[in-house]
Protein backbone atom coordinates (compact mmCIF):
# COMPACT_ATOMS: atom_id res chain seq x y z
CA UNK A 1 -0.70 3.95 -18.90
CA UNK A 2 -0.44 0.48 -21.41
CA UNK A 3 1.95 3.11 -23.56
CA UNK A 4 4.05 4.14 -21.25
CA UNK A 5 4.14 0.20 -19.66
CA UNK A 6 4.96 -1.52 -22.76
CA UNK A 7 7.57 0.87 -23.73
CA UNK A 8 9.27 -0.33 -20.32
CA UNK A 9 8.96 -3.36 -20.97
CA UNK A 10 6.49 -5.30 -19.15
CA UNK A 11 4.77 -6.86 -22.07
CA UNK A 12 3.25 -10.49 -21.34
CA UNK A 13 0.98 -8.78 -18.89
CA UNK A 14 0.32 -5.50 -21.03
CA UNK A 15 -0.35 -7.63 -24.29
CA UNK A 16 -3.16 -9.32 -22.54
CA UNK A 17 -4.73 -6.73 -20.73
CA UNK A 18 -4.99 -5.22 -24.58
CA UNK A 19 -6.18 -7.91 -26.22
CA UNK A 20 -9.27 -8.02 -23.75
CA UNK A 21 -9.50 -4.61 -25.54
CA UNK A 22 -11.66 -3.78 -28.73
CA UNK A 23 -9.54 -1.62 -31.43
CA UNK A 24 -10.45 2.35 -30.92
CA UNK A 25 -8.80 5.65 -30.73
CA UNK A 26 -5.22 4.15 -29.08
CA UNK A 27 -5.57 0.64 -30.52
CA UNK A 28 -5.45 -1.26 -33.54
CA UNK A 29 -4.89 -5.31 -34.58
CA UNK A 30 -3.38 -6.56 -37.94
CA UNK A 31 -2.81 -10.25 -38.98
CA UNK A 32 0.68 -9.04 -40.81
CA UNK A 33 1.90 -6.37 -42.65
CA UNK A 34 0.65 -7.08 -46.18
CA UNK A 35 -1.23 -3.97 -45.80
CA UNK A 36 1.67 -1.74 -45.40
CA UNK A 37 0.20 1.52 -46.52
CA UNK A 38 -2.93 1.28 -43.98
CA UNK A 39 0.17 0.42 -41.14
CA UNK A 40 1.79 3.55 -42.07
CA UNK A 41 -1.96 5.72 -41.83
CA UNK A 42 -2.60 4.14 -38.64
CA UNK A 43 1.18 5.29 -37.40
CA UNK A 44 0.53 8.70 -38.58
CA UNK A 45 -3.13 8.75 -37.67
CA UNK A 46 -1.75 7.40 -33.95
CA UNK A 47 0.67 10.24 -33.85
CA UNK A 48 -1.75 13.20 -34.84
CA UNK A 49 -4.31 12.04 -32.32
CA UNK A 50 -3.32 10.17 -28.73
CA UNK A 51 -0.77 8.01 -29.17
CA UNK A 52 -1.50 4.36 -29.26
CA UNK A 53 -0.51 0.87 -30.11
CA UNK A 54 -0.49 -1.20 -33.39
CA UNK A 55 -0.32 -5.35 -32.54
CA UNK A 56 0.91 -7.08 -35.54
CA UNK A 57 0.33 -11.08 -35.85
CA UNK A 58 -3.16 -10.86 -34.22
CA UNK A 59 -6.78 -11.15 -36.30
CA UNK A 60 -8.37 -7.70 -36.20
CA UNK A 61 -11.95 -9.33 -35.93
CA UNK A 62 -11.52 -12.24 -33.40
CA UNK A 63 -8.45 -11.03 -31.57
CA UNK A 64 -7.34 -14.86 -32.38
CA UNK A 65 -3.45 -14.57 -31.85
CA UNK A 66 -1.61 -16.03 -34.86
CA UNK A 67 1.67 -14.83 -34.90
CA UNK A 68 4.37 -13.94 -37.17
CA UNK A 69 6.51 -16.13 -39.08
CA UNK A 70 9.54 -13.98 -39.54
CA UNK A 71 9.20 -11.21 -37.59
CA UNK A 72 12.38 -9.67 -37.71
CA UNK A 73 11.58 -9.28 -41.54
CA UNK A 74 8.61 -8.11 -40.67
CA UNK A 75 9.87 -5.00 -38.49
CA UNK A 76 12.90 -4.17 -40.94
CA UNK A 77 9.81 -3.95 -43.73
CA UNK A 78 7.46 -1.85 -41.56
CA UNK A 79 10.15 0.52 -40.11
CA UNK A 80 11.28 1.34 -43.81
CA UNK A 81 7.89 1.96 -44.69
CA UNK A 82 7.77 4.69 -42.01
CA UNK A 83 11.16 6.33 -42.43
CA UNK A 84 10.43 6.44 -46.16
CA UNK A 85 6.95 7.18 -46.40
CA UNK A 86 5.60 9.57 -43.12
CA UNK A 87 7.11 13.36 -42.60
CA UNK A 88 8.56 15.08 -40.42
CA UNK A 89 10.95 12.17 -39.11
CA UNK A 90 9.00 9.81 -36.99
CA UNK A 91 10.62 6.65 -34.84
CA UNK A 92 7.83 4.62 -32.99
CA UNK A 93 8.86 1.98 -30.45
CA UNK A 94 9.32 -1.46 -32.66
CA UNK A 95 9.55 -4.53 -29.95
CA UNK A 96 8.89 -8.20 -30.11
CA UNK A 97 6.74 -9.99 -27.72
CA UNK A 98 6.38 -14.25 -27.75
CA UNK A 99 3.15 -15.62 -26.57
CA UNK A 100 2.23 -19.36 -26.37
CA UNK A 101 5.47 -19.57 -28.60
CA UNK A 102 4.12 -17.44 -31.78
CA UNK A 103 5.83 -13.63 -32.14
CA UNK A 104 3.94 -10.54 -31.75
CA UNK A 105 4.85 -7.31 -32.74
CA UNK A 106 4.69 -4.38 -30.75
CA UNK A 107 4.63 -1.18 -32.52
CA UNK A 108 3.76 2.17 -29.76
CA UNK A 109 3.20 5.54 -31.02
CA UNK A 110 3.79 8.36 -28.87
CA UNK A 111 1.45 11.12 -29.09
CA UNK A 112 3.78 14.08 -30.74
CA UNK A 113 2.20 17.73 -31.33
CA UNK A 114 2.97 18.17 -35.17
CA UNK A 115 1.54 17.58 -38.20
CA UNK A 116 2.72 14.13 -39.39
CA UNK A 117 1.73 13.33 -42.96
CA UNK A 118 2.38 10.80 -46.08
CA UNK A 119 5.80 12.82 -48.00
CA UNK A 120 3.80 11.78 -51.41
CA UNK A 121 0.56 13.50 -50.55
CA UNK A 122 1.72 16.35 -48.53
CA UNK A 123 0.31 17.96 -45.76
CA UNK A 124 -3.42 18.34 -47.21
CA UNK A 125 -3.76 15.33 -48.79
CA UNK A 126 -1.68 12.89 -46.39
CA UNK A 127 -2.31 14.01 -42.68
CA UNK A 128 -4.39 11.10 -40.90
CA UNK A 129 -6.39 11.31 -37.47
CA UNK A 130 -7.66 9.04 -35.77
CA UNK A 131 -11.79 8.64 -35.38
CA UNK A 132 -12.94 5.79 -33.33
CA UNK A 133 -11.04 2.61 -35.21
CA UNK A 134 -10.71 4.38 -38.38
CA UNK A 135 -8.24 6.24 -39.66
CA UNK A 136 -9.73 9.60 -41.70
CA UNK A 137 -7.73 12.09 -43.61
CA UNK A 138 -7.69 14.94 -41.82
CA UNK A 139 -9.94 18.41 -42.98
CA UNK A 140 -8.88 22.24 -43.32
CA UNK A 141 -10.49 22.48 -39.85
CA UNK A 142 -8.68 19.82 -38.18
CA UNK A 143 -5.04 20.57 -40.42
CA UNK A 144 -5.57 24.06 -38.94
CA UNK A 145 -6.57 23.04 -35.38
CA UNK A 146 -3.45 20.76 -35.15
CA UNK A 147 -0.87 23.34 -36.13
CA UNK A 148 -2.30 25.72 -33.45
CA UNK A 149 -1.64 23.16 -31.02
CA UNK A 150 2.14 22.95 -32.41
CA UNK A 151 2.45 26.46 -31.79
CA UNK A 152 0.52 26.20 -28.20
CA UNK A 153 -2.22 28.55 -29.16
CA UNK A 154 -5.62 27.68 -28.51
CA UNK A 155 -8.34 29.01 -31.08
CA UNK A 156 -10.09 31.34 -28.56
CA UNK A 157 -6.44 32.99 -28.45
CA UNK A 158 -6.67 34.05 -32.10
CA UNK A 159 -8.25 37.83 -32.35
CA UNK A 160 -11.04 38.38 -34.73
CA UNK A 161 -9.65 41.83 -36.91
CA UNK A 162 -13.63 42.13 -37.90
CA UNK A 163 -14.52 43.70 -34.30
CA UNK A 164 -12.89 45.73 -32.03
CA UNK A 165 -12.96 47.56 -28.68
CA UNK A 166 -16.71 48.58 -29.12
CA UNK A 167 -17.80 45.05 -29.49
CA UNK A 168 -16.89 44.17 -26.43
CA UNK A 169 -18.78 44.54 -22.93
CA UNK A 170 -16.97 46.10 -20.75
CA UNK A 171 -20.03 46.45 -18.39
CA UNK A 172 -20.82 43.32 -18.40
CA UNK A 173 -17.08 41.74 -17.21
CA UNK A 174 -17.37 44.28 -14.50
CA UNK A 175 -20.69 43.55 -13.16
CA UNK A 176 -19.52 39.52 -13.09
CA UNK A 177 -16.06 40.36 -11.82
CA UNK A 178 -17.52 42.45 -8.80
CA UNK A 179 -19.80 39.52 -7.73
CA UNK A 180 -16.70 37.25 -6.86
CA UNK A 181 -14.93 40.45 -5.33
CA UNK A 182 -12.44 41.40 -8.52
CA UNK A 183 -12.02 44.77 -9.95
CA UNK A 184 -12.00 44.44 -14.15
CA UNK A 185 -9.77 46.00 -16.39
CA UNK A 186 -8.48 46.87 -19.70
CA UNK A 187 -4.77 45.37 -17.97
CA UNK A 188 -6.93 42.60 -16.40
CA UNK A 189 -8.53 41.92 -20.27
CA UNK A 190 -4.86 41.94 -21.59
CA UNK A 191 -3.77 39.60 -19.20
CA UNK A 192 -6.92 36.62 -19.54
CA UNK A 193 -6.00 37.27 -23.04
CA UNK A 194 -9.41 38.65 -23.93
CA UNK A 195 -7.56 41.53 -26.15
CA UNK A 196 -4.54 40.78 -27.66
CA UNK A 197 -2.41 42.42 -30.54
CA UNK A 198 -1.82 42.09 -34.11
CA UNK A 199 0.28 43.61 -36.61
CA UNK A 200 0.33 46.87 -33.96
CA UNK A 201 -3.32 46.98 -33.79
CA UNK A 202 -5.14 45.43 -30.41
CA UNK A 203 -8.09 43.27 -31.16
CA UNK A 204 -10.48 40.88 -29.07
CA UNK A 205 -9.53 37.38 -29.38
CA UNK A 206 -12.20 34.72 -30.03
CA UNK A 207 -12.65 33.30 -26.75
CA UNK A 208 -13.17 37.95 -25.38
CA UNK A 209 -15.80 37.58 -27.37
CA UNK A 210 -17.56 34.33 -26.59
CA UNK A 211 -17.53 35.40 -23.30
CA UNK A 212 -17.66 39.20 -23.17
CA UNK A 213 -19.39 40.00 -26.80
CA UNK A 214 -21.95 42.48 -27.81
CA UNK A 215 -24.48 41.76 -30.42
CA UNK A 216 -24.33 38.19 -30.60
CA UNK A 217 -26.45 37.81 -33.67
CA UNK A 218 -23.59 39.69 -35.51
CA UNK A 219 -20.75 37.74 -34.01
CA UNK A 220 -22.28 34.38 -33.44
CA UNK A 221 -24.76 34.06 -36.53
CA UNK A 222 -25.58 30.51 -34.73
CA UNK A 223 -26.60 29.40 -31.19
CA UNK A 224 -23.44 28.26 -28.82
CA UNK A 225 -26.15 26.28 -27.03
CA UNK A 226 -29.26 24.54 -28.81
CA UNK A 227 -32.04 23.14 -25.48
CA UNK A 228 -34.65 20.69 -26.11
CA UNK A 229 -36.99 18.38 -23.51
CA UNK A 230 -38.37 15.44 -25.83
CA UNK A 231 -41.34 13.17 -25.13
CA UNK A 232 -40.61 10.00 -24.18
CA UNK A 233 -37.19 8.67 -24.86
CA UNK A 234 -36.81 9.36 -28.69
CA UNK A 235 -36.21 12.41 -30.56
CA UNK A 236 -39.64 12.12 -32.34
CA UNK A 237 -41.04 15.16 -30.17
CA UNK A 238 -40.03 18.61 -28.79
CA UNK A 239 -41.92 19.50 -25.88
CA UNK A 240 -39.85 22.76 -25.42
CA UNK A 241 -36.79 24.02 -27.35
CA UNK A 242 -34.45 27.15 -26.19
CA UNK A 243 -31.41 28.22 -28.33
CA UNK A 244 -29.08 30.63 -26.03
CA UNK A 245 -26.42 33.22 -27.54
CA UNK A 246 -25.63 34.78 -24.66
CA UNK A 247 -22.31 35.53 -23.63
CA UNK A 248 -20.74 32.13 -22.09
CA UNK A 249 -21.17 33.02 -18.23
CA UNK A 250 -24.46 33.41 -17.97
CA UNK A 251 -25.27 31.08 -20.75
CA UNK A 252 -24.13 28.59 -17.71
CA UNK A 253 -27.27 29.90 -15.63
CA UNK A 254 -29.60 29.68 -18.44
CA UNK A 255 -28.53 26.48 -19.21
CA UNK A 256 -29.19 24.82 -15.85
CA UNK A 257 -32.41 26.73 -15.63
CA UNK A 258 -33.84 25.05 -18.79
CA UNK A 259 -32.63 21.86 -17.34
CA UNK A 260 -34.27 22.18 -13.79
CA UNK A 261 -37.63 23.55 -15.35
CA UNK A 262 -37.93 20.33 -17.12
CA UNK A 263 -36.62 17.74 -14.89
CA UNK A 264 -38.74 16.65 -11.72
CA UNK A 265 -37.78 16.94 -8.12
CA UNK A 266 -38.92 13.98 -5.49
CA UNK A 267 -39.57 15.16 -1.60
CA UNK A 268 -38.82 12.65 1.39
CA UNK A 269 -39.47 13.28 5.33
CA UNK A 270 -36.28 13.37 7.36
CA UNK A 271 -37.82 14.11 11.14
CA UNK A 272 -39.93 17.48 11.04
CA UNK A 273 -38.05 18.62 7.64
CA UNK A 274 -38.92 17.73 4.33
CA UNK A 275 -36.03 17.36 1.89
CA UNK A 276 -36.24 18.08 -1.66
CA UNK A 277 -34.13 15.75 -4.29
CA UNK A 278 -33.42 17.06 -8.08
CA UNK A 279 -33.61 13.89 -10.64
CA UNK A 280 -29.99 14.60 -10.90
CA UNK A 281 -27.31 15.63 -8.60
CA UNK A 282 -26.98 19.38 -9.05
CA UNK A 283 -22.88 19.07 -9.10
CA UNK A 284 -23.22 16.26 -12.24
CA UNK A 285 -25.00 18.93 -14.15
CA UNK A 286 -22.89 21.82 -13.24
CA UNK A 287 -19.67 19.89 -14.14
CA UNK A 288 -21.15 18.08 -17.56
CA UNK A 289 -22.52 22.03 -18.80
CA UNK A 290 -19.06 23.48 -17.84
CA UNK A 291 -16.92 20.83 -19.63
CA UNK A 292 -19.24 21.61 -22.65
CA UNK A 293 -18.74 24.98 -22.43
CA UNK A 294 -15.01 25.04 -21.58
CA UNK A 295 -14.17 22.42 -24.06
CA UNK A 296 -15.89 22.45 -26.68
CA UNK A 297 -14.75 23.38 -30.72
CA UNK A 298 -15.75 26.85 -31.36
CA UNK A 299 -13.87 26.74 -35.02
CA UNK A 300 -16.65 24.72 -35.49
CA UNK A 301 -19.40 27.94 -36.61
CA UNK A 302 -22.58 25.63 -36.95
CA UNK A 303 -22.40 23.29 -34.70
CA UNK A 304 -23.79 24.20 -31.20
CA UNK A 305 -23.32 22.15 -28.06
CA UNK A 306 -26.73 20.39 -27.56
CA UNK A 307 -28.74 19.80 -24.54
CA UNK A 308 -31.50 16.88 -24.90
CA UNK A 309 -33.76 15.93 -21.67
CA UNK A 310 -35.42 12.68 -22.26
CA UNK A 311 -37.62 10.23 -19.68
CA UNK A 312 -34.99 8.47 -18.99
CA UNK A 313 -31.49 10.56 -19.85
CA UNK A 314 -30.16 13.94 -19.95
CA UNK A 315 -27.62 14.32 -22.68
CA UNK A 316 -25.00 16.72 -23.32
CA UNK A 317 -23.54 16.68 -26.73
CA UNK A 318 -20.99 18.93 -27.37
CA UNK A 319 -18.15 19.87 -31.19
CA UNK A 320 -14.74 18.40 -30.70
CA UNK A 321 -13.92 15.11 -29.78
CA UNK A 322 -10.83 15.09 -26.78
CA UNK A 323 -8.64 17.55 -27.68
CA UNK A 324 -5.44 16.03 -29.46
CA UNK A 325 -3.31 14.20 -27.09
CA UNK A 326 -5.43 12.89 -24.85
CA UNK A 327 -7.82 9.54 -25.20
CA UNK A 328 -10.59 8.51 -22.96
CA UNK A 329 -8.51 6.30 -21.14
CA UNK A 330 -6.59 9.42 -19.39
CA UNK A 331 -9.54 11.51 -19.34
CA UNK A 332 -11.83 9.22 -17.00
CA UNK A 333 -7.79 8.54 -15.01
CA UNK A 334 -8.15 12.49 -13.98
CA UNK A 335 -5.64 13.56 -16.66
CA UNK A 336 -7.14 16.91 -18.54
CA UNK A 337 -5.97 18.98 -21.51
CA UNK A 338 -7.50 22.79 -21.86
CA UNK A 339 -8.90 23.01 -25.90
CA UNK A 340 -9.61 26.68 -24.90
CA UNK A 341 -7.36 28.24 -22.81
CA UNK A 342 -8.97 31.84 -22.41
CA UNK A 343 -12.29 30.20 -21.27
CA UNK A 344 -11.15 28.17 -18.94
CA UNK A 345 -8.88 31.31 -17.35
CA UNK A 346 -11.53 33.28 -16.89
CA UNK A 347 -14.07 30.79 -15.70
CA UNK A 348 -11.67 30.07 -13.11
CA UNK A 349 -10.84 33.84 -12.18
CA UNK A 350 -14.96 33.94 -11.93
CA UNK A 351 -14.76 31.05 -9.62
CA UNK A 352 -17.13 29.32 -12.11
CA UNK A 353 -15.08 26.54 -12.13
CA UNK A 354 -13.03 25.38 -9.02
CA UNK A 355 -10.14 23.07 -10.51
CA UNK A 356 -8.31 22.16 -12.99
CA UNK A 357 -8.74 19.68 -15.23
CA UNK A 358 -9.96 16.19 -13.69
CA UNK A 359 -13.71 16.83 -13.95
CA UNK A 360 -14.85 13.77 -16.28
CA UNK A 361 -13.00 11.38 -12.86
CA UNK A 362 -14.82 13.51 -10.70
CA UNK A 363 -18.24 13.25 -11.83
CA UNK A 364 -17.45 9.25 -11.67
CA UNK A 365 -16.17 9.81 -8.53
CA UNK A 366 -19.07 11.76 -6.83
CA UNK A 367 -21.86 9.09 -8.71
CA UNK A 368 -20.11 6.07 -6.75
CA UNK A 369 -19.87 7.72 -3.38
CA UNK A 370 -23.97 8.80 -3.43
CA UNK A 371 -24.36 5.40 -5.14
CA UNK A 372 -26.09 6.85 -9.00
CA UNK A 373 -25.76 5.67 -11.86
CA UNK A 374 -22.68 6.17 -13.89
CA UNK A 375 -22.28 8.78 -16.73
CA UNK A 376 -21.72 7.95 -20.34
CA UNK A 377 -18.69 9.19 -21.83
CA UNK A 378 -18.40 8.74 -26.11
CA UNK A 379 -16.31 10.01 -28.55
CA UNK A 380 -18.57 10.49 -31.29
CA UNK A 381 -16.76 11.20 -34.86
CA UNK A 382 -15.69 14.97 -34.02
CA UNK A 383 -18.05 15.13 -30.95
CA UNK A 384 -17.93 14.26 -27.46
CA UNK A 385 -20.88 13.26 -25.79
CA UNK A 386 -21.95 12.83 -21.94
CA UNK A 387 -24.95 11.33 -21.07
CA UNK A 388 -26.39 11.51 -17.39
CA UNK A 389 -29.15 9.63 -15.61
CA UNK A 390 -31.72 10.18 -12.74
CA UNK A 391 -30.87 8.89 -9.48
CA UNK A 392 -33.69 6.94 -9.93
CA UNK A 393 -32.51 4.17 -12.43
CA UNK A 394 -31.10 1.47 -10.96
CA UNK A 395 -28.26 -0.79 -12.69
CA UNK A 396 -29.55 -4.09 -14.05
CA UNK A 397 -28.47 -7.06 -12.12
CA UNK A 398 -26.84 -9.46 -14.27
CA UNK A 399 -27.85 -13.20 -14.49
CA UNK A 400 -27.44 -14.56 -10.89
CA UNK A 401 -24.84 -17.30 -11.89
CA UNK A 402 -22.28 -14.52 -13.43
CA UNK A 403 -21.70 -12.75 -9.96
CA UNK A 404 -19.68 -15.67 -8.64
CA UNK A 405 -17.49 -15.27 -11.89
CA UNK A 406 -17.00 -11.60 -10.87
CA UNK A 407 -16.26 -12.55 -7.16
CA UNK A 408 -13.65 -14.54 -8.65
CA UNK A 409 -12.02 -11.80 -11.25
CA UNK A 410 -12.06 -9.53 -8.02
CA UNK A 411 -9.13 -11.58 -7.11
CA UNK A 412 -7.72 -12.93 -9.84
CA UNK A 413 -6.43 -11.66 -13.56
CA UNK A 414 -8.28 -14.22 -15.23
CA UNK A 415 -10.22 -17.60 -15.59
CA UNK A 416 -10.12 -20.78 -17.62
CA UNK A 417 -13.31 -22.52 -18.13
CA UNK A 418 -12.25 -25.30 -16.14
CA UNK A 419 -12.21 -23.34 -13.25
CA UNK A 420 -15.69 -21.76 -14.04
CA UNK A 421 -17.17 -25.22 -14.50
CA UNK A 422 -16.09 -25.97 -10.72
CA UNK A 423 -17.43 -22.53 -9.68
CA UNK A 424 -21.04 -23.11 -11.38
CA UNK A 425 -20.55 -26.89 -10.49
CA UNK A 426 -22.31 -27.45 -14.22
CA UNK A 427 -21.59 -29.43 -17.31
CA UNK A 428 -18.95 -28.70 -19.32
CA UNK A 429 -21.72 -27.82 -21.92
CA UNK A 430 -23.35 -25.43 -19.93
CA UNK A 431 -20.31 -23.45 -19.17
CA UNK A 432 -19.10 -23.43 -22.50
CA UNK A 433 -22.37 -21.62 -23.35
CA UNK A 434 -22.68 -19.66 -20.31
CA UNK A 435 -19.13 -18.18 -21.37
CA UNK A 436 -20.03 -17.25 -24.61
CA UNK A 437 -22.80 -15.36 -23.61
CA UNK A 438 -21.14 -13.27 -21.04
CA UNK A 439 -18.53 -12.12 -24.28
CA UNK A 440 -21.64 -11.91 -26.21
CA UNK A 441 -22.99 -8.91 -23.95
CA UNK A 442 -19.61 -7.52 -22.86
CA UNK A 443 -19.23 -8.64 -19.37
CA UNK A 444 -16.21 -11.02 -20.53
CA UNK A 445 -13.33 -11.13 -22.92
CA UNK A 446 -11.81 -14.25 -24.41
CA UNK A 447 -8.03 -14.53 -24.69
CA UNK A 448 -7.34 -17.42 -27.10
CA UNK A 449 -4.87 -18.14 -29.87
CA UNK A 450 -8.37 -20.02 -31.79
CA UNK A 451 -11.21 -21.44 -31.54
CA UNK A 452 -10.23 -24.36 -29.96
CA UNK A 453 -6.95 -23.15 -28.18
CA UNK A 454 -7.25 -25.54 -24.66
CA UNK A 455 -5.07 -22.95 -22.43
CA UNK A 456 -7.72 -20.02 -23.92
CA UNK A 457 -9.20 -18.10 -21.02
CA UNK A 458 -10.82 -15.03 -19.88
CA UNK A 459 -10.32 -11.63 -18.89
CA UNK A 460 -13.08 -8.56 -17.95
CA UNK A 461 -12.99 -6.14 -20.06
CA UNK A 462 -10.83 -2.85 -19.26
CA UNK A 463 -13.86 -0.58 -18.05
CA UNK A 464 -16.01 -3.94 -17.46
CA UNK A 465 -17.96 -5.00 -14.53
């Protein structure tokens, strides 16, 4: 949404709803462009990844707005550097935005299926990604994972030439198929892609055999799902551990099995019935396994998608970070982008899964409407991770004399100190440190051009209070 704004055009408002941003995945800050080379990465890296937006003339670490003294030498210098230096061909959106009188430039990548790369490194040794607020050269794994994706093939499309028709359970697909009404197959298995052909031969694909497969401990040498309930709220101590290989439908069942074995379940009196609630809502835990399941990097051999109970959190940790393309930001907006598109076929035609796409929005969704907590979504390096928590935690109230400063915010875009100092009807003392300490702990952002800028003010941040 900021990308697609600031490429038409509204700017004043879009610069300083990103600058009460922290750099990450889509967004990165640079005083000029003496670093050149680390401008170009970040372009490339931005490309390969999500998309996202480089602000030049700004101090990475304090966000304190400096400007640019010549900026239109600056953009002829940084465009050159990415028409000479990045392959294939790559134009990102160069514009100039004037704050408080000092220039800013705007540089936006789009997000562009390809491999992008430095032309003096080549393809293995100059293809950047973007992890967190880095930028990291990209691996075999990742190289390979982003060409698929320029060719629109998933990596459960692929077939596997080392098994064949006998490796896969034909019983099995039938039994499940039946349950939800649907005759099974060998046309049906053509068309989810469960079989598909190669060099004249017919073969099961990756994702026929993460679903369908016989003899797991030949095909999958490693769990897809590694259970464990800890003690307390560290990882110090395994109370019970469970490593499934099961085929991926019922590894769904066994999953939420472990999970309700080891969580508790509170009873209340409604009239002459007595009501039973699970420590989490039954449709959180459904829809946080599934996306595991469905989304999850299976290139990845030895890393299994990891269930951890704790006293206090259920966690779901799972390979892959968002597939390419897509950041957080559009995730938790409803937007959704299949990493494996055979799963998620058949889990639909199984009516395992009810729509598409949109599940991280409606998790958040369903926890404000029954009033839970909120999940925890968190790119993690080349992991995603969801964390859940019982009904019964409550949010923390914050200090009693910040709510009127979120009343106010409610309404408006922003608020100078001034105006906070009437509010808390303090010293100007006071609210200078009672400021400070709400952008200490998050709930604020200060937009300032220094230190000392008089007309600085602030801003929540973008997924604040």
């Amino acid at each position: 949404m900021l990308i697609s704004m600031l490429i038409h055009g509204d700017h004043l408002m879009m610069l300083e709803q990103l600058l009460s941003r922290n750099e990450g995945k889509t967004l990165e800050f640079k005083e000029n462009s003496q670093s050149l080379q680390k401008i170009v990465q970040t372009v490339i890296a931005f490309a390969n990844t999500a998309g996202g937006v480089l602000l030049i003339g700004i101090k990475n670490e304090t966000k304190e707005v400096i400007g640019l003294s010549d900026i239109l030498k600056e953009e002829e210098k940084i465009a050159n550097a990415i028409a000479d230096s990045v392959s294939p061909l790559l134009i990102p959106n160069l514009q100039f935005c004037s704050w408080r009188e000092r220039d800013i430039l705007i540089v936006t990548v789009p997000y562009i299926p390809g491999l992008f790369h430095l032309k003096s490194k080549g393809e293995v040794e100059g293809t950047f990604i973007r992890l967190g607020s880095t930028n990291r050269l990209a691996d075999a794994h990742i190289i390979a994972e982003i060409r698929r994706l320029k060719e629109h093939t998933s990596f459960d499309q692929l077939p596997d030439c080392r098994f064949s028709f006998d490796d896969f359970d034909f019983e099995l697909a039938k039994q499940l198929f039946l349950t939800v009404g649907k005759t099974f197959t060998q046309a049906k298995a053509k068309a989810l892609e469960l079989f598909t052909t190669y060099q004249s031969e017919t073969y099961p694909t990756k994702g026929g055999l993460l679903l369908f497969g016989k003899n797991r401990d030949r095909i999958f040498i490693d769990p897809i799902v590694r259970m464990a309930r800890f003690e307390g709220i560290l990882k110090n101590a395994a109370i019970d551990e469970q490593e499934i290989k099961s085929p991926l439908p019922q590894a769904l069942e066994e999953v939420l099995s472990f999970i309700r074995r080891h969580t508790s379940m509170s009873f209340s009196i409604k009239g002459i019935r007595r009501e039973e609630t699970p420590q989490y809502a039954p449709m959180l835990l459904r829809e946080a396994i599934m996306n595991a399941l469905i989304h999850a990097d299976y290139a990845n051999h030895r890393s299994p998608i990891q269930i951890a109970i704790f006293d206090d959190r259920l966690e779901v940790t799972n390979p892959g970070s968002l597939p390419f393309g897509l950041s957080l930001d559009s995730a938790l907006s409803g937007v959704s982008q299949l990493r494996n598109k055979v799963l998620g076929r058949t889990f639909r035609e199984l009516k395992l899964t009810e729509h598409w796409g949109s599940g991280l929005k409606r998790m958040l969704d369903v926890c404000q409407h029954q009033h839970i907590p909120l999940p925890k979504f968190e790119e993690l390096g080349h992991f995603f991770r969801l964390t859940l928590y019982p009904k019964s935690i409550k949010n923390i109230p914050s200090a009693f004399w910040q709510e009127p400063i979120f009343h106010y915010l409610k309404k408006h875009d922003k608020i100078h100190a001034k105006m906070a100092q009437e509010i808390w009807k303090v010293t100007r003392r006071t609210t200078t440190t009672r400021l400070k300490e709400m952008c200490q702990e998050g709930s604020l952002v200060e937009i300032s051009t220094s230190f000392k800028d008089p007309q600085k003010f602030f801003v929540l941040p973008k997924h604040g209070k």
